[in-house]
PDB file of N, CA and C in Angstrom:
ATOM      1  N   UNK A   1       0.846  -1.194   0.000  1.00  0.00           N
ATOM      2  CA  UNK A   1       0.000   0.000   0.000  1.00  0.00           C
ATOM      3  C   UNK A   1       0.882   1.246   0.000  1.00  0.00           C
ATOM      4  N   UNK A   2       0.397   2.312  -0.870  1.00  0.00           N
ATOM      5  CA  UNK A   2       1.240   3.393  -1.023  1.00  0.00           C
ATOM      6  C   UNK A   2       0.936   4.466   0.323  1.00  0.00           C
ATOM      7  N   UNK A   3       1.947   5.200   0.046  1.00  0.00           N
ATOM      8  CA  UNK A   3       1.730   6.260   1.858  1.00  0.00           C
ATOM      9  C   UNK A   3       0.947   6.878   1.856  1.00  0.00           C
ATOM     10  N   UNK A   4       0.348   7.459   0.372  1.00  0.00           N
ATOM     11  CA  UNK A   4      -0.632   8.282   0.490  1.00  0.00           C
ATOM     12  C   UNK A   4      -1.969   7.308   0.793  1.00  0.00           C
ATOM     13  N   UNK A   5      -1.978   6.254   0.627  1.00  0.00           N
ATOM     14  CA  UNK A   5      -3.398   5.378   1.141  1.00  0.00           C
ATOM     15  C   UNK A   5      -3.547   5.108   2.606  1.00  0.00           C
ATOM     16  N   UNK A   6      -2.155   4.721   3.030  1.00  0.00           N
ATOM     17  CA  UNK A   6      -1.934   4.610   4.318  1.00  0.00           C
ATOM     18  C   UNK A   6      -2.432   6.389   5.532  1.00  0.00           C
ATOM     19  N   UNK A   7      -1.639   7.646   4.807  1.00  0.00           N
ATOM     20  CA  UNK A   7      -2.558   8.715   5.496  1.00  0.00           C
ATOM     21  C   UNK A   7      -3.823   9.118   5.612  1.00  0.00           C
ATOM     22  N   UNK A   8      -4.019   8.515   4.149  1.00  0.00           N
ATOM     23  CA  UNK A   8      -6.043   8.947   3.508  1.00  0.00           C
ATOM     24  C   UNK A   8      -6.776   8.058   4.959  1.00  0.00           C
ATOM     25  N   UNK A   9      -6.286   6.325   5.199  1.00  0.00           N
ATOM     26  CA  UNK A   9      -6.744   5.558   6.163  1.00  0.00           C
ATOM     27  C   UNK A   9      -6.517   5.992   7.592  1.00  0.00           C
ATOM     28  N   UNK A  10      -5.258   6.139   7.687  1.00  0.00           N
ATOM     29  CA  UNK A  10      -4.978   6.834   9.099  1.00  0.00           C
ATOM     30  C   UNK A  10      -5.958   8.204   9.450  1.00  0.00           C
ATOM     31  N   UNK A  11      -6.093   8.946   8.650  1.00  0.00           N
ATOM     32  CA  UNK A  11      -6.882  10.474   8.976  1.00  0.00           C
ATOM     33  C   UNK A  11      -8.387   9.929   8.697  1.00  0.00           C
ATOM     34  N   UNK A  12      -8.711   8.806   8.089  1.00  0.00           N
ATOM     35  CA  UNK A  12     -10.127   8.524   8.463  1.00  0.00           C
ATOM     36  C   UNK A  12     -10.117   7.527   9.399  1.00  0.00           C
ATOM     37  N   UNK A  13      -9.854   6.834  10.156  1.00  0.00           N
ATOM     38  CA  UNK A  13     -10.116   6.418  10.889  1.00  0.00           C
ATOM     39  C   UNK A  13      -9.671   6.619  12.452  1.00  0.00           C
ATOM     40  N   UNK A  14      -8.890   7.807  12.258  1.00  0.00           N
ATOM     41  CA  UNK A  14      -8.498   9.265  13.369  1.00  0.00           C
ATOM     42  C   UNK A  14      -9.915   9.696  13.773  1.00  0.00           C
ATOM     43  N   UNK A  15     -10.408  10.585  12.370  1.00  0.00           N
ATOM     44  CA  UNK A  15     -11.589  11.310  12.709  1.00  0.00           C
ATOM     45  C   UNK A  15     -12.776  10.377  13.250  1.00  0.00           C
ATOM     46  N   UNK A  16     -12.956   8.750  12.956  1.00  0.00           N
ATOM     47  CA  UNK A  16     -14.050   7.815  13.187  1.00  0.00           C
ATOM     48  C   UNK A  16     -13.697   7.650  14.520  1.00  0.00           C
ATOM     49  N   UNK A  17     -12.774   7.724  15.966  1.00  0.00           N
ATOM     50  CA  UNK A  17     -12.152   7.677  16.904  1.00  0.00           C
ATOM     51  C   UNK A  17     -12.677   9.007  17.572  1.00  0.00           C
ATOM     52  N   UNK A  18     -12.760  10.019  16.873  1.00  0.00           N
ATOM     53  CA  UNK A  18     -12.877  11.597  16.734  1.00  0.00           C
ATOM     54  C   UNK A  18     -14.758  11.536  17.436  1.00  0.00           C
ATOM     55  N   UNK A  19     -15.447  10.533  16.370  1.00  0.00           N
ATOM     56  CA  UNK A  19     -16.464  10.823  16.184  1.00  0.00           C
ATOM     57  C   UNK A  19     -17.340  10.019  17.545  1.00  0.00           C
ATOM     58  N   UNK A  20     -16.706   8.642  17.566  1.00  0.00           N
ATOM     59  CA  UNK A  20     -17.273   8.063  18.372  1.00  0.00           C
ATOM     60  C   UNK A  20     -16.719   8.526  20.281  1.00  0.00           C
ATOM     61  N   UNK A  21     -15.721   9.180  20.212  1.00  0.00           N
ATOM     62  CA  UNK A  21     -15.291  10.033  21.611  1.00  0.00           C
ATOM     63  C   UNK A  21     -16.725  11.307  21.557  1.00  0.00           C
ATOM     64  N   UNK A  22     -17.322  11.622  20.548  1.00  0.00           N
ATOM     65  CA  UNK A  22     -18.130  12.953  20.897  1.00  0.00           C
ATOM     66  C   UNK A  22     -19.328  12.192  20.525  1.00  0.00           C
ATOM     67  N   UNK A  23     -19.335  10.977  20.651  1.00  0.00           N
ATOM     68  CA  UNK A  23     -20.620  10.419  21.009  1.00  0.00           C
ATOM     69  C   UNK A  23     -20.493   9.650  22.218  1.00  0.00           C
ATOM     70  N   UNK A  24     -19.957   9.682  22.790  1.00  0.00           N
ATOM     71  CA  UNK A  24     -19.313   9.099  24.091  1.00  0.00           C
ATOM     72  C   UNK A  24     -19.540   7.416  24.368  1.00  0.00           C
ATOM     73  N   UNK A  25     -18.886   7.218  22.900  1.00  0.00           N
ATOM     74  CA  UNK A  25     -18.985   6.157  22.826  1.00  0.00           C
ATOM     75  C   UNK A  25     -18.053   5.608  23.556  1.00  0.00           C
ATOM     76  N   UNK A  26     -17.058   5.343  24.672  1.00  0.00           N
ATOM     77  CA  UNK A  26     -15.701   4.928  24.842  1.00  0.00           C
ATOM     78  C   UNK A  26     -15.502   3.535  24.650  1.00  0.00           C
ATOM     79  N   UNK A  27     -16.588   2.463  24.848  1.00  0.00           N
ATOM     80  CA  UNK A  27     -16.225   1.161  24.284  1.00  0.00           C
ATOM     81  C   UNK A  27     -15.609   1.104  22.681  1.00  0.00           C
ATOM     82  N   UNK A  28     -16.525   1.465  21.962  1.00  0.00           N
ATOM     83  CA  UNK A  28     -15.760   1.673  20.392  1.00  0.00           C
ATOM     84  C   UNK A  28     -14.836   2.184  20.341  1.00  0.00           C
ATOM     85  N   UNK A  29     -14.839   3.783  20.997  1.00  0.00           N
ATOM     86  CA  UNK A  29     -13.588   4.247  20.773  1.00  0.00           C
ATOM     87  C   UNK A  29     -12.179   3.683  21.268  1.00  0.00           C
ATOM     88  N   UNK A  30     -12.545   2.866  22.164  1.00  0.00           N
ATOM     89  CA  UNK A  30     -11.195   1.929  22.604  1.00  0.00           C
ATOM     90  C   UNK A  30     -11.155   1.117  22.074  1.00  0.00           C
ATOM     91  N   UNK A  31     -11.785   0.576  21.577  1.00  0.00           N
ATOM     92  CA  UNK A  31     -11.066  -0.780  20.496  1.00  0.00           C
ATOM     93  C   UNK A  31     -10.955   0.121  18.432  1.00  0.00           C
ATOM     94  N   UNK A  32     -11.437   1.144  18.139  1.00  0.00           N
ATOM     95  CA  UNK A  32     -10.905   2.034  17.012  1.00  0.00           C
ATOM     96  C   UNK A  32      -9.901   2.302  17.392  1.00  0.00           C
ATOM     97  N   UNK A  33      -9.450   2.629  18.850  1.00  0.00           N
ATOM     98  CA  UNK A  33      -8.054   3.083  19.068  1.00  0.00           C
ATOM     99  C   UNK A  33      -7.020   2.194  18.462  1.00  0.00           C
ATOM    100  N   UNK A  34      -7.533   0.940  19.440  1.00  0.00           N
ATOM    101  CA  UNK A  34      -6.980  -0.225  19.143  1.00  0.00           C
ATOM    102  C   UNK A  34      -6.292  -0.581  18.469  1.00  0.00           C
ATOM    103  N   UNK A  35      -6.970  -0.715  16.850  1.00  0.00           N
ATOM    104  CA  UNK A  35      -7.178  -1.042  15.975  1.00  0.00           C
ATOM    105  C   UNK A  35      -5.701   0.280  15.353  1.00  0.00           C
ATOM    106  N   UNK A  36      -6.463   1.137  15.340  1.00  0.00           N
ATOM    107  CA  UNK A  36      -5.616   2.099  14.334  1.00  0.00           C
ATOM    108  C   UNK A  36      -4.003   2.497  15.071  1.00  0.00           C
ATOM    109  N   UNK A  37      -3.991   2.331  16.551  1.00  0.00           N
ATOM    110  CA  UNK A  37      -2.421   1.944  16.810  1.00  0.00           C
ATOM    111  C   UNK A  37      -1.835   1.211  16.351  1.00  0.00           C
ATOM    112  N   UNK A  38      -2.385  -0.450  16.085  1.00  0.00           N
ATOM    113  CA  UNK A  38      -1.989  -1.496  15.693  1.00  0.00           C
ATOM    114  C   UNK A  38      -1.644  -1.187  14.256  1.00  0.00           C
ATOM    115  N   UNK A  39      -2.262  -0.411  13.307  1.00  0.00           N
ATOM    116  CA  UNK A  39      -2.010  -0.182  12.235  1.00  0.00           C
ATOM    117  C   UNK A  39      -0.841   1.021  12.095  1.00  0.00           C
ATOM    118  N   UNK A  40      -1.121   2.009  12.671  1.00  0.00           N
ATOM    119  CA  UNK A  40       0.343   2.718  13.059  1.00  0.00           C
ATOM    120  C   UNK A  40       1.418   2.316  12.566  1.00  0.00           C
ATOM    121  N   UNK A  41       1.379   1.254  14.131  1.00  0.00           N
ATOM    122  CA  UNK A  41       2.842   0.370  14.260  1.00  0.00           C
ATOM    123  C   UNK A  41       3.335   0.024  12.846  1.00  0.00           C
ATOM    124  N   UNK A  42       2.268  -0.782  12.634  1.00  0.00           N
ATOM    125  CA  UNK A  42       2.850  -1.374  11.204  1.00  0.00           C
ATOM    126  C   UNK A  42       3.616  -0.591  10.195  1.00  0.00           C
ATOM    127  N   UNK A  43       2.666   0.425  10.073  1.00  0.00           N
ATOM    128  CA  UNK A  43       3.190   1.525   9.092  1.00  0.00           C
ATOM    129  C   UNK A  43       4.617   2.273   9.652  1.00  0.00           C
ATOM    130  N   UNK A  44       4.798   2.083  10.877  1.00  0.00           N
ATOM    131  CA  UNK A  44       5.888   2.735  11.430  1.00  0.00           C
ATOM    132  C   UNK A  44       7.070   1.615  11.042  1.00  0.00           C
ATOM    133  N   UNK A  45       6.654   0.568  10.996  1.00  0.00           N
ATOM    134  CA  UNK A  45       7.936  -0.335  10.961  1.00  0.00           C
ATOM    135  C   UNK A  45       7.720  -0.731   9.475  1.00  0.00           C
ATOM    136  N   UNK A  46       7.320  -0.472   8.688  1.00  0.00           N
ATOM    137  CA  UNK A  46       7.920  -0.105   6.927  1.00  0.00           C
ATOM    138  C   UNK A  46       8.260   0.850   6.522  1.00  0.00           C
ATOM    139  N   UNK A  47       8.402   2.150   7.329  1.00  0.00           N
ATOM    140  CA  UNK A  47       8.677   3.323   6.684  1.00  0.00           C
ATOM    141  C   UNK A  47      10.256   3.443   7.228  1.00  0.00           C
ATOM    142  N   UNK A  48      11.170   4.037   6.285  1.00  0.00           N
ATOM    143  CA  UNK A  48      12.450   4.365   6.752  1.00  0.00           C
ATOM    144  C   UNK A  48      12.563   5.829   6.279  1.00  0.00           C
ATOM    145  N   UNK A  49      11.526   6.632   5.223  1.00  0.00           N
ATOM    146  CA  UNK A  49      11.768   8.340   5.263  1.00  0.00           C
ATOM    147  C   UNK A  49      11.798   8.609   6.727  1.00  0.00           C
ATOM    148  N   UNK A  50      12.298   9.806   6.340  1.00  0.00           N
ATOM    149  CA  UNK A  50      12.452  10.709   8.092  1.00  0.00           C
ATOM    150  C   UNK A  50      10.910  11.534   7.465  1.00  0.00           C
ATOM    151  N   UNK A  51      10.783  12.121   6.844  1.00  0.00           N
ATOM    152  CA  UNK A  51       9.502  13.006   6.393  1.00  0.00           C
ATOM    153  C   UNK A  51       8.518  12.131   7.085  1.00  0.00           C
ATOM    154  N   UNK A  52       8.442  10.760   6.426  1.00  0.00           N
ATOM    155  CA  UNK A  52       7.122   9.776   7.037  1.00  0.00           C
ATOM    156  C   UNK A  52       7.309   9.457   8.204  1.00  0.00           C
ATOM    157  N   UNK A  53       8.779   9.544   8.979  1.00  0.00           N
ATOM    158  CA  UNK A  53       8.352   9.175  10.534  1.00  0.00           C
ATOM    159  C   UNK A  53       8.079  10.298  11.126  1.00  0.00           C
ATOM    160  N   UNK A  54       8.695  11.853  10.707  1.00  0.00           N
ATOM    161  CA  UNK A  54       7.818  12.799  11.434  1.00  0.00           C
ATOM    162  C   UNK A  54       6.042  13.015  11.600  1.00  0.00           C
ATOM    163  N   UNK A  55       5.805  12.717  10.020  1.00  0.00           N
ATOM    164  CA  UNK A  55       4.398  12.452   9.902  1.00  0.00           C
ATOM    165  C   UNK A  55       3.780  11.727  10.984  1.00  0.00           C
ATOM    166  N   UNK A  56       4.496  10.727  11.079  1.00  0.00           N
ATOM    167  CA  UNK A  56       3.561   9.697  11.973  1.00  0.00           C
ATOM    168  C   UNK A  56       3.323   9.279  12.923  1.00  0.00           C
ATOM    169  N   UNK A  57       4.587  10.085  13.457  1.00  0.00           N
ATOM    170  CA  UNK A  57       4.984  10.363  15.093  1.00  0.00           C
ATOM    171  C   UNK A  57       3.560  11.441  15.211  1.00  0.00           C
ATOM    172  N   UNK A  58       2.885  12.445  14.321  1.00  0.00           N
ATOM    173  CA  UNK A  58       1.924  13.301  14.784  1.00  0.00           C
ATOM    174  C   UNK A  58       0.941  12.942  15.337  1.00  0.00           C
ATOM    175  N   UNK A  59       0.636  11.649  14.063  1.00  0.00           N
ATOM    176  CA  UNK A  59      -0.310  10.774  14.519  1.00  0.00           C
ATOM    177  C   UNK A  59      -0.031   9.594  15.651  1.00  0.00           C
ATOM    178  N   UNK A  60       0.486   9.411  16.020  1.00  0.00           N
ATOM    179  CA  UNK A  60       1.363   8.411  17.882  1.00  0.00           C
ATOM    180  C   UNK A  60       0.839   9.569  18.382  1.00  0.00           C
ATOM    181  N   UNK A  61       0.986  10.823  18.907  1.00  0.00           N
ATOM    182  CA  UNK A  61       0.716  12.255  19.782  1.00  0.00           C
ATOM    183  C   UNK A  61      -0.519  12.455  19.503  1.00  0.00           C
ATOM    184  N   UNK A  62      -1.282  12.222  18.388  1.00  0.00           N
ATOM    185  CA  UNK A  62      -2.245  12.671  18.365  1.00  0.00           C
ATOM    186  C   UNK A  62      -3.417  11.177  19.184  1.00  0.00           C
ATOM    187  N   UNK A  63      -3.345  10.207  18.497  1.00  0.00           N
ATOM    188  CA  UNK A  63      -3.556   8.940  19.328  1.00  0.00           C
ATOM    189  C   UNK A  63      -3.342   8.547  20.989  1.00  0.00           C
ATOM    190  N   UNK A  64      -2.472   9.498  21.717  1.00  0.00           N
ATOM    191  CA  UNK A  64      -2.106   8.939  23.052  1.00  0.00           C
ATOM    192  C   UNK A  64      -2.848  10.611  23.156  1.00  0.00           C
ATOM    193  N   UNK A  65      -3.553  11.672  22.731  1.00  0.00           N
ATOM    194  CA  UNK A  65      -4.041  12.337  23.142  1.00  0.00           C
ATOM    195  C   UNK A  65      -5.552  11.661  23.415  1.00  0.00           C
ATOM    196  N   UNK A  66      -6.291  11.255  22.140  1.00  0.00           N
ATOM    197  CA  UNK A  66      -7.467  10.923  21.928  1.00  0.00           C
ATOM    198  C   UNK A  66      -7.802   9.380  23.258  1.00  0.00           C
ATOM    199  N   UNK A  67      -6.568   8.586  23.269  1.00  0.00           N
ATOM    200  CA  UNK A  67      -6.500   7.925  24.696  1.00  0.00           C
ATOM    201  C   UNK A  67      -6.990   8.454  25.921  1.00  0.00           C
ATOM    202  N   UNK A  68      -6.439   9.780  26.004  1.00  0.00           N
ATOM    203  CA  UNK A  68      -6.653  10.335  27.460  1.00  0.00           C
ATOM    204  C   UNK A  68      -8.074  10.953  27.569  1.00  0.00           C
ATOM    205  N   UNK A  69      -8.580  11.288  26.233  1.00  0.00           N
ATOM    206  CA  UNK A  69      -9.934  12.102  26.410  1.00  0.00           C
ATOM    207  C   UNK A  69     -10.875  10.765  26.215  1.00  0.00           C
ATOM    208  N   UNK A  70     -10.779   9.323  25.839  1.00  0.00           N
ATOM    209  CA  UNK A  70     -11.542   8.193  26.268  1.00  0.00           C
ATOM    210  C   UNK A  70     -11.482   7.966  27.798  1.00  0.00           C
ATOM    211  N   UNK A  71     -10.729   8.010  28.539  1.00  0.00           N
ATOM    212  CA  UNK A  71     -10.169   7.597  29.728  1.00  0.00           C
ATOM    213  C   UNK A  71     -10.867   8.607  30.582  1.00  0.00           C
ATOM    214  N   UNK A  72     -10.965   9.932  30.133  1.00  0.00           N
ATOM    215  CA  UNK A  72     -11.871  10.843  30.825  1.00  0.00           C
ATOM    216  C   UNK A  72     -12.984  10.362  30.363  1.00  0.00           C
ATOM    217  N   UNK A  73     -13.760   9.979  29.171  1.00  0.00           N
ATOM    218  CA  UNK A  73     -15.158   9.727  29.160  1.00  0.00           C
ATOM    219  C   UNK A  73     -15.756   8.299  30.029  1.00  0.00           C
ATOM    220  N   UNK A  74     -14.422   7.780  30.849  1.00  0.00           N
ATOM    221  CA  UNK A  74     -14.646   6.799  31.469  1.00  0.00           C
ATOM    222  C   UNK A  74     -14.803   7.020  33.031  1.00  0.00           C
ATOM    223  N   UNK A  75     -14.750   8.323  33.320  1.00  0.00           N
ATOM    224  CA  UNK A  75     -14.694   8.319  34.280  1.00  0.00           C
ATOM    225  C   UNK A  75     -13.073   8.311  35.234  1.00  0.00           C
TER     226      UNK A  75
END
């Protein structure tokens, strides 16, 4: 899969994480988390640009943010 499919997927299924936190969904949103860390990773361990690991480090920061605002919808 090319990088640009891999960001198009990553930024939609960011915002679907996005969507189900402002529906306070936190069961879904913890396993979308899940899911799209696990896919991360992956993408982190085929990429060797520095451009694509800055990229994707945004999205790791942006992911361990969206963590903490599930964790608050948990109480």
């Amino acid at each position: 899969m090319k990088q640009v499919d891999n960001y198009a997927l990553l930024k939609a299924n960011v915002q679907e994480i996005i969507d189900l936190i402002v529906a306070k969904d936190a069961t879904e949103a913890t396993a979308k988390l899940a899911e799209v860390s696990e896919q991360l990773d992956d993408i982190l361990d085929h990429s060797d640009d520095d451009d694509d690991l800055v990229e994707l480090s945004k999205y790791q920061v942006l992911l361990n943010q969206l963590h903490q605002k599930i964790v608050a919808l948990n109480g």
